[in-house]
Protein backbone atom coordinates (compact mmCIF):
# COMPACT_ATOMS: atom_id res chain seq x y z
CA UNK A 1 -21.99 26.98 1.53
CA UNK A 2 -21.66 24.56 4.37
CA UNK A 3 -18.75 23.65 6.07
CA UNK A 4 -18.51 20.17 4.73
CA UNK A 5 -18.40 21.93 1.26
CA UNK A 6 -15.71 24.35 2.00
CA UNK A 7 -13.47 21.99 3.66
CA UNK A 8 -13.74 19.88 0.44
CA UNK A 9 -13.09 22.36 -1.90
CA UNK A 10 -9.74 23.30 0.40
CA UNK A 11 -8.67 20.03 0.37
CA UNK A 12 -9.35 19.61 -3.23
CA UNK A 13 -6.81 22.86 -3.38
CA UNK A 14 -4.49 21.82 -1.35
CA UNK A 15 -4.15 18.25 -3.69
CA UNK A 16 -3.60 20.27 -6.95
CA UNK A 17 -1.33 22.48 -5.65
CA UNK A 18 0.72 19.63 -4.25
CA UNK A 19 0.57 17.52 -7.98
CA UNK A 20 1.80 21.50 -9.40
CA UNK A 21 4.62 21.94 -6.47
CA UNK A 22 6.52 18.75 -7.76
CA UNK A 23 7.11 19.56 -11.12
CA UNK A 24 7.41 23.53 -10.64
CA UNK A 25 9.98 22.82 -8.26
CA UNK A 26 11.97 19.96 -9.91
CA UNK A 27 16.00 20.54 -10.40
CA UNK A 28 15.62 23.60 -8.22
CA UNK A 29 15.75 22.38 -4.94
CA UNK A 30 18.08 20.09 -4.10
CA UNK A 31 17.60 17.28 -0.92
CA UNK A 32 20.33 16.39 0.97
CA UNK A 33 21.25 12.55 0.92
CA UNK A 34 20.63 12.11 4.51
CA UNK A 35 17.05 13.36 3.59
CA UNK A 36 16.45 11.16 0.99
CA UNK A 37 17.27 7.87 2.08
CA UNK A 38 14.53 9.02 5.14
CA UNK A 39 12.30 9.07 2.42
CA UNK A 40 12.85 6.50 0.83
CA UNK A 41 12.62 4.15 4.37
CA UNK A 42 9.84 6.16 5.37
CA UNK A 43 8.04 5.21 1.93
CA UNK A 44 8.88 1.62 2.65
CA UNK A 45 7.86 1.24 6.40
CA UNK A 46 4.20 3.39 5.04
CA UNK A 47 3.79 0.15 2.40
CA UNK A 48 4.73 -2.55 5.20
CA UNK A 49 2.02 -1.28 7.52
CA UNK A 50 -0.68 -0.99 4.63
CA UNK A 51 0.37 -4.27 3.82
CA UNK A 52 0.01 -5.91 7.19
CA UNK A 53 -2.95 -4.12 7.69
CA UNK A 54 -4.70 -4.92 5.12
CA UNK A 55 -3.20 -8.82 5.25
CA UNK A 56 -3.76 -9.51 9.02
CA UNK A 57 -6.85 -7.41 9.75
CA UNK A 58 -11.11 -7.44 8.45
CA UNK A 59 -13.60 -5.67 10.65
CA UNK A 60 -10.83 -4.24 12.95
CA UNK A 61 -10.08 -8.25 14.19
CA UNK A 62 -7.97 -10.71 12.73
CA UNK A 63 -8.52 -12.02 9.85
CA UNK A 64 -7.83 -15.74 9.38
CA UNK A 65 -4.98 -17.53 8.52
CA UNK A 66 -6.03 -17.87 5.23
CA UNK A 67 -5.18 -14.64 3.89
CA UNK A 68 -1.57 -14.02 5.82
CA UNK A 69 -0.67 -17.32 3.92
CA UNK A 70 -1.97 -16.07 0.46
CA UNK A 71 0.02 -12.56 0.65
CA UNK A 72 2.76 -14.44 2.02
CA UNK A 73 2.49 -16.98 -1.29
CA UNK A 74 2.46 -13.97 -3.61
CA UNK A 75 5.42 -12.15 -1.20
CA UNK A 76 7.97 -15.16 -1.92
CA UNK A 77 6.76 -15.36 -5.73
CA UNK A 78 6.95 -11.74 -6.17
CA UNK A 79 10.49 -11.71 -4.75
CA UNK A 80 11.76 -14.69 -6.62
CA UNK A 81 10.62 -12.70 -9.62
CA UNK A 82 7.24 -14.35 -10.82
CA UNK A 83 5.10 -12.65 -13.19
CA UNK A 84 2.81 -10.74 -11.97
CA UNK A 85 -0.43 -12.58 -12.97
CA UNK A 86 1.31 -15.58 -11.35
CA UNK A 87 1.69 -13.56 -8.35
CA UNK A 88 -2.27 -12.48 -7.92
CA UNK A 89 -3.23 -16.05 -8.92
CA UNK A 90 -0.89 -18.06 -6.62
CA UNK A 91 -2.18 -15.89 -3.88
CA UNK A 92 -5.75 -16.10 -4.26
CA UNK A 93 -5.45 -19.76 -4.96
CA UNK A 94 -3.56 -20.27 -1.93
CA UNK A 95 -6.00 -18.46 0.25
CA UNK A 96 -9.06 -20.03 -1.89
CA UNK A 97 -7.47 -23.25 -0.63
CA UNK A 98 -7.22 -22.92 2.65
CA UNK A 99 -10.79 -21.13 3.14
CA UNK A 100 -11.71 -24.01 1.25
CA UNK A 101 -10.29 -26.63 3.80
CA UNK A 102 -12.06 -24.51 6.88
CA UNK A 103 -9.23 -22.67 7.80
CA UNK A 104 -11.05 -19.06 6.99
């Protein structure tokens, strides 16, 4: 077995017995508050930087205008409570737009 293999197949342990901790575990230990709420902001800050990543980047340069302004179009929609399929196509049409005027 090569290396590759066996690192895959600990990995692939490690995963299930990660999804099996959670719910063996549930009700039994107890977080403190102070704990959670790092969590919780941690959880928040890790979605912000996938976001911006993935919004502001292609190719590891930037990506175009286009794009920032279509996740910020679905960002205000989302927030002021838009259905979701409204969301996804207000974005895409707003970045279809502006790739569409040159601004790519």
């Amino acid at each position: 077995m090569s290396a590759t293999v066996a690192m895959i197949l600990a990995l692939a342990v490690g995963t299930y017995a990660f999804r099996l901790v959670g719910p063996a575990l549930h009700g039994r230990v107890e977080l403190p508050a102070r704990v959670q709420e790092v969590l919780s902001a941690a959880a928040v800050v890790l979605l912000v930087a996938l976001l911006a990543t993935g919004a502001l980047t292609e190719g590891g340069g930037f990506a175009g205008w286009a794009r920032p302004v279509g996740v910020l179009a679905g960002g205000v929609l989302a927030w002021r409570g838009a259905p979701f399929p409204v969301v996804v196509l207000a974005a895409a049409g707003a970045t279809a737009l502006l790739r569409a005027a040159g601004l790519a």
